[in-house]
Protein backbone atom coordinates (compact mmCIF):
# COMPACT_ATOMS: atom_id res chain seq x y z
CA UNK A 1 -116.83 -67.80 -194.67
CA UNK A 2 -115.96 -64.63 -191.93
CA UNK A 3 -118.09 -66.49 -189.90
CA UNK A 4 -116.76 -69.59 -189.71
CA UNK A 5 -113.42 -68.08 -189.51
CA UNK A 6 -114.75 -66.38 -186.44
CA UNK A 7 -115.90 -69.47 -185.16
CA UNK A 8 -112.68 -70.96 -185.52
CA UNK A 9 -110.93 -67.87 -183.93
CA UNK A 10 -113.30 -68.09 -180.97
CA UNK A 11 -112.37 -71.59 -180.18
CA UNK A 12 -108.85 -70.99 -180.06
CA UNK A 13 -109.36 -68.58 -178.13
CA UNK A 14 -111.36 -70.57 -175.61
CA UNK A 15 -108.78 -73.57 -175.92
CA UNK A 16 -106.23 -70.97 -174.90
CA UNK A 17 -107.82 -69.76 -171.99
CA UNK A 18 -108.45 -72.99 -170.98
CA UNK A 19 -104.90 -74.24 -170.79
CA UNK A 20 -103.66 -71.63 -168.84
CA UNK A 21 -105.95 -72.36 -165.99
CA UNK A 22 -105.18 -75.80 -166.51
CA UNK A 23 -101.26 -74.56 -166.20
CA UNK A 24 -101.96 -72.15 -163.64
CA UNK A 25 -103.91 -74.73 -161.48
CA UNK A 26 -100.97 -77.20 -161.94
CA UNK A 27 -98.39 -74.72 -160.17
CA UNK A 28 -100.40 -73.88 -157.57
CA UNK A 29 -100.65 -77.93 -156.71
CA UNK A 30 -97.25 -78.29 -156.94
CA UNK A 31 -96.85 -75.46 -154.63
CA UNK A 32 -99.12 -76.75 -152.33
CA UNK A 33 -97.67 -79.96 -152.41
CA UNK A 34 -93.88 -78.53 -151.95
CA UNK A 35 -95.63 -76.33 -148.81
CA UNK A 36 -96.49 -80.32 -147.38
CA UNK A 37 -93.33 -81.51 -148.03
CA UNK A 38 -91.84 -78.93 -146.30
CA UNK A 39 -94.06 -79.00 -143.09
CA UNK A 40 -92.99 -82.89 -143.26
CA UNK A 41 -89.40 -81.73 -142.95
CA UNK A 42 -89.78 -79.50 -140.51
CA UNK A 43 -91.32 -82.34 -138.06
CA UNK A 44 -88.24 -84.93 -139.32
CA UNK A 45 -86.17 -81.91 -138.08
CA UNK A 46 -87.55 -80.85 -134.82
CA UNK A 47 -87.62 -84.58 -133.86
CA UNK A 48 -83.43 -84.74 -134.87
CA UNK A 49 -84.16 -86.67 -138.05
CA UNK A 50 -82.14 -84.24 -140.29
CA UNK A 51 -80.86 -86.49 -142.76
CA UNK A 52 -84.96 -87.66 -143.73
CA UNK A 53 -85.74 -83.48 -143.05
CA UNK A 54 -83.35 -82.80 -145.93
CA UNK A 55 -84.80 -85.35 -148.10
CA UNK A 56 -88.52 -84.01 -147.92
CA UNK A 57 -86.94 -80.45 -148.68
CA UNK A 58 -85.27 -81.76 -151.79
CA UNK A 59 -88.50 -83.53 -152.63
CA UNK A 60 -90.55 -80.38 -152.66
CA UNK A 61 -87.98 -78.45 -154.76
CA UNK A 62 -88.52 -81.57 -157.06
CA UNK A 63 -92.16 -80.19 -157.43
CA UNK A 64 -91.75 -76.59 -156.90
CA UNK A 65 -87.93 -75.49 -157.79
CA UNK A 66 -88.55 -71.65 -157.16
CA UNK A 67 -89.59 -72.03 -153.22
CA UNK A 68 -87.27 -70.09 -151.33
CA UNK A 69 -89.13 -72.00 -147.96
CA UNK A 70 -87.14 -75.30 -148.73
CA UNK A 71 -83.64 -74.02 -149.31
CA UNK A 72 -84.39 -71.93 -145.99
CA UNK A 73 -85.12 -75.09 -144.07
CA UNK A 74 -82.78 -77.11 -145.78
CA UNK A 75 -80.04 -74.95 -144.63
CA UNK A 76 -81.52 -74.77 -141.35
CA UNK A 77 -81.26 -78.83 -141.26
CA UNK A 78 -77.24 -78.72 -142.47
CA UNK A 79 -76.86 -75.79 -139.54
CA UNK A 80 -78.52 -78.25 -137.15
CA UNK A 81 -76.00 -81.44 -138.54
CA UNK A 82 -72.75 -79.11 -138.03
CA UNK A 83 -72.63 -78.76 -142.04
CA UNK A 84 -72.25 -75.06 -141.75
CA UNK A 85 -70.77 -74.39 -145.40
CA UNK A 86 -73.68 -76.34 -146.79
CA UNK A 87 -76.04 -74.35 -144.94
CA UNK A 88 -74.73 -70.95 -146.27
CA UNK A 89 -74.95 -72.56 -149.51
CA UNK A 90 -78.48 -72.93 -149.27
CA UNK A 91 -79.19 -69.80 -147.85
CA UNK A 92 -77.63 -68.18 -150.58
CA UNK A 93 -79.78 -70.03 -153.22
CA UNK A 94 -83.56 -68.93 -151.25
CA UNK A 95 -82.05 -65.24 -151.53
CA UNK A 96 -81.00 -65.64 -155.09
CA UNK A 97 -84.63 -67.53 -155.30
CA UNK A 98 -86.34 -64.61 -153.54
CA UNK A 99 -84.45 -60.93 -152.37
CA UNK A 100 -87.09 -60.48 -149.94
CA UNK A 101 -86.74 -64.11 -148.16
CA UNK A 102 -85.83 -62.04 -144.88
CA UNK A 103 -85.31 -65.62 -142.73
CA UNK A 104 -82.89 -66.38 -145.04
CA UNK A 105 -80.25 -63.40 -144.36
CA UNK A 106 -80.73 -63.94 -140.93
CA UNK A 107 -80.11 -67.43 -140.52
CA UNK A 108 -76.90 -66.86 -142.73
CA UNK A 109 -75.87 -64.10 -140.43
CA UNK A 110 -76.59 -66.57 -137.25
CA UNK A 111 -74.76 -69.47 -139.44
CA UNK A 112 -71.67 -67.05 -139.84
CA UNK A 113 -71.81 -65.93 -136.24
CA UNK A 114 -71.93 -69.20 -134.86
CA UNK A 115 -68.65 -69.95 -136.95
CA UNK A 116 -67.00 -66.67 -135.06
CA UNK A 117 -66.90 -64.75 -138.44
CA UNK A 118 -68.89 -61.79 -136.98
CA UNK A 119 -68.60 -59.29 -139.65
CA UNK A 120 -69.86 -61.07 -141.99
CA UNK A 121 -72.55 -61.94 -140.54
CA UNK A 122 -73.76 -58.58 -139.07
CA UNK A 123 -73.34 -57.63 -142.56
CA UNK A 124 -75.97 -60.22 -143.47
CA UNK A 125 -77.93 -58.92 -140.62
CA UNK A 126 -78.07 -55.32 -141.81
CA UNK A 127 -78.86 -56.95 -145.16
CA UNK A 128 -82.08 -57.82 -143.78
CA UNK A 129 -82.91 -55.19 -141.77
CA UNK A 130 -82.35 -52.48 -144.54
CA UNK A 131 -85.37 -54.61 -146.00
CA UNK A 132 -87.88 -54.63 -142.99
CA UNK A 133 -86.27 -52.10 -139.91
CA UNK A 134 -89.14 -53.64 -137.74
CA UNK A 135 -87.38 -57.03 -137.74
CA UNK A 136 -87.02 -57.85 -134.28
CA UNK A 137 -85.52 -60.75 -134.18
CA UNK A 138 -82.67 -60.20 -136.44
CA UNK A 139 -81.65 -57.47 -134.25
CA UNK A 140 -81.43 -59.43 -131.55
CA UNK A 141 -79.12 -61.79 -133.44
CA UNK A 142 -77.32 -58.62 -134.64
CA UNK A 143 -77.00 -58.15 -131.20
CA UNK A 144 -75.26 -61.42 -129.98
CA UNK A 145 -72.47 -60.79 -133.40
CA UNK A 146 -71.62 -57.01 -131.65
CA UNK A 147 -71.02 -58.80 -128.24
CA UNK A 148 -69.00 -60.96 -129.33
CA UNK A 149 -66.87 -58.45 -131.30
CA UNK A 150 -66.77 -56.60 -127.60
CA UNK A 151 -69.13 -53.52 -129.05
CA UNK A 152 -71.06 -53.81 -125.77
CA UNK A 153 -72.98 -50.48 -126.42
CA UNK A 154 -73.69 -51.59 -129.87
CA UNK A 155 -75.18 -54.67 -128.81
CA UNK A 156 -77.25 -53.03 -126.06
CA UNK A 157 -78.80 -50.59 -128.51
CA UNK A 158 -80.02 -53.76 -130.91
CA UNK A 159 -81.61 -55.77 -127.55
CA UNK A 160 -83.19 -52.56 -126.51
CA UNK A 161 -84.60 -52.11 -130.61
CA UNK A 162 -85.84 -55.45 -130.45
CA UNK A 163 -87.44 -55.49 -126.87
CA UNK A 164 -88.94 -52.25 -128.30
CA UNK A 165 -90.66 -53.73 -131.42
CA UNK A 166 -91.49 -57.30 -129.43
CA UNK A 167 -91.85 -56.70 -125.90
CA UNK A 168 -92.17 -60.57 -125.40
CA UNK A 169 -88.88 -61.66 -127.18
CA UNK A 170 -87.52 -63.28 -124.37
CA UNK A 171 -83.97 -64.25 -125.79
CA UNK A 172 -83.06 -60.36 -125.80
CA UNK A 173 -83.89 -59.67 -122.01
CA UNK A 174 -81.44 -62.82 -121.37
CA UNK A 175 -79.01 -61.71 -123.79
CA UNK A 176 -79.07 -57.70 -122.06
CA UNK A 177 -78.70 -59.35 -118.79
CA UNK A 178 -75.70 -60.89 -120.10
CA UNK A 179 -74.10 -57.64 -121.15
CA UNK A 180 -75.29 -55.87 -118.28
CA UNK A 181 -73.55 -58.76 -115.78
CA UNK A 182 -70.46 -58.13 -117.87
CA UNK A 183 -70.32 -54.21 -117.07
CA UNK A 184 -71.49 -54.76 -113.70
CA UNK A 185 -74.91 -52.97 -113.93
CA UNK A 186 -76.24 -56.21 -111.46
CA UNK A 187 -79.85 -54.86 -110.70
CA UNK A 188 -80.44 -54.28 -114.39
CA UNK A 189 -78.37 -57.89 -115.45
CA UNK A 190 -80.62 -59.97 -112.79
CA UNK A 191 -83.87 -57.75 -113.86
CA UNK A 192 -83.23 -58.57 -117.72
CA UNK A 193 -82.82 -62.29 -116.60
CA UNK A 194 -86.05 -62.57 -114.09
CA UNK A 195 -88.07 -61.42 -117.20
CA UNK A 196 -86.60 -63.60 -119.35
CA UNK A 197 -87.96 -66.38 -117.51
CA UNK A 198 -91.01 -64.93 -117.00
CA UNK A 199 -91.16 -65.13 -121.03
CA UNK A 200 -90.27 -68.72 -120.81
CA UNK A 201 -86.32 -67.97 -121.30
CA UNK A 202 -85.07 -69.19 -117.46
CA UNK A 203 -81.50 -70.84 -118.10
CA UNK A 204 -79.39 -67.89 -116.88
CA UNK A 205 -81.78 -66.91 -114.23
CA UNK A 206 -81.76 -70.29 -112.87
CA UNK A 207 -78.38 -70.72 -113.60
CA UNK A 208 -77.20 -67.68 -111.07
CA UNK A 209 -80.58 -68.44 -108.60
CA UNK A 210 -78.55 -72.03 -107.87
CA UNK A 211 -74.92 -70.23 -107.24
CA UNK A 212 -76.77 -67.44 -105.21
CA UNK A 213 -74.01 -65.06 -105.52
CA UNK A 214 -75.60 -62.00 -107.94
CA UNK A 215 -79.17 -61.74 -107.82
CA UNK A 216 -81.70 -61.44 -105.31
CA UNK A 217 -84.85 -62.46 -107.14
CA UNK A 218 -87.23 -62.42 -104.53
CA UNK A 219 -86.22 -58.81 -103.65
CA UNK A 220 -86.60 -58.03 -107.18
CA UNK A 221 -90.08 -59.61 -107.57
CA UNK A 222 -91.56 -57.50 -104.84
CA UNK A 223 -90.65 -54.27 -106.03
């Protein structure tokens, strides 16, 4: 009688086991399907197909509701159509989703900068930076919300931080130049902006090469 009991126990045991790899193995394909959909929306988007980009993202959080990834690029897609309130929304649901979703306090930050309310979105900047200090992007973004507020030094300091932690980030030499064309430091503006091509960043450096009236880029280049 124990041991048949035992026997008994044993298999529900085993049973139990066995659906929760069977449960565990279903999230991780929904997952994995969600991660698909969302690499299908990110090709709808970067081809200007936001509406079908959108669609995919709501597909996958069909399959996998907790995946901070789709809000993020869902947002992204409503930023791209103009939508900006729609893409804040979203935004706000990955970081309610996941605290540490670090693309998603930036892109909220760049959302609210974009719509000229710059302390709200350097706010969302430090957000993410109090998370990971070695985000060099963000503070380049940081960086573009303290120019336009006319904190010139401030903005300065968060190029320099992020030329410092990614010596290739192109945008931040441009967007130094910038300042440094504003203050009338020209050597350093057009040196900023001949680097930034060299990174593959060459609108303003082309921009002022054409009108010829601040930098000397050939001088520059042979020192």
């Amino acid at each position: 009688m124990i041991f048949a009991f035992s026997c008994i126990m044993l298999r529900r045991s085993v049973v139990s086991i066995i659906l929760i790899l069977i449960a565990g193995c279903a999230s991780v394909s929904h997952r994995e399907m969600a991660s698909q959909l969302v690499d299908r929306g990110i090709n709808y988007a970067d081809n200007g197909q936001y509406d079908l980009a959108i669609a995919e993202y709501d597909r996958a959080l069909q399959s996998s509701p907790a995946f901070a990834s789709a809000f993020n690029y869902k947002g992204n897609a409503y930023f791209l159509k103009g939508q900006y309130d729609l893409a804040i929304n979203e935004y706000n649901k990955a970081i309610d989703t996941d605290p540490d979703y670090l693309r998603a306090y930036s892109n909220m930050g760049y959302t609210y900068y974009h719509i000229g309310e710059y302390e709200r979105a350097i706010n969302e900047f430090n957000k993410a930076l109090d998370k990971d200090p070695m985000y060099a992007k963000c503070y380049n973004k940081r960086g573009l919300a303290y120019f336009a507020k006319g904190e010139l030094d401030r903005a300065v300091h968060d190029y320099n931080k992020a030329i410092e932690l990614d010596p290739a980030l192109a945008h931040s030499y441009d967007n130094r130049g910038v300042v440094y064309l504003v203050t009338g430091e020209i050597e350093k503006a057009c040196a900023d902006f001949a680097r930034a091509c060299e990174l593959g960043e060459c609108s303003t450096y082309h921009m002022l090469l054409n009108e010829g009236h601040y930098c000397q880029f050939d001088r520059l280049a042979s020192k």
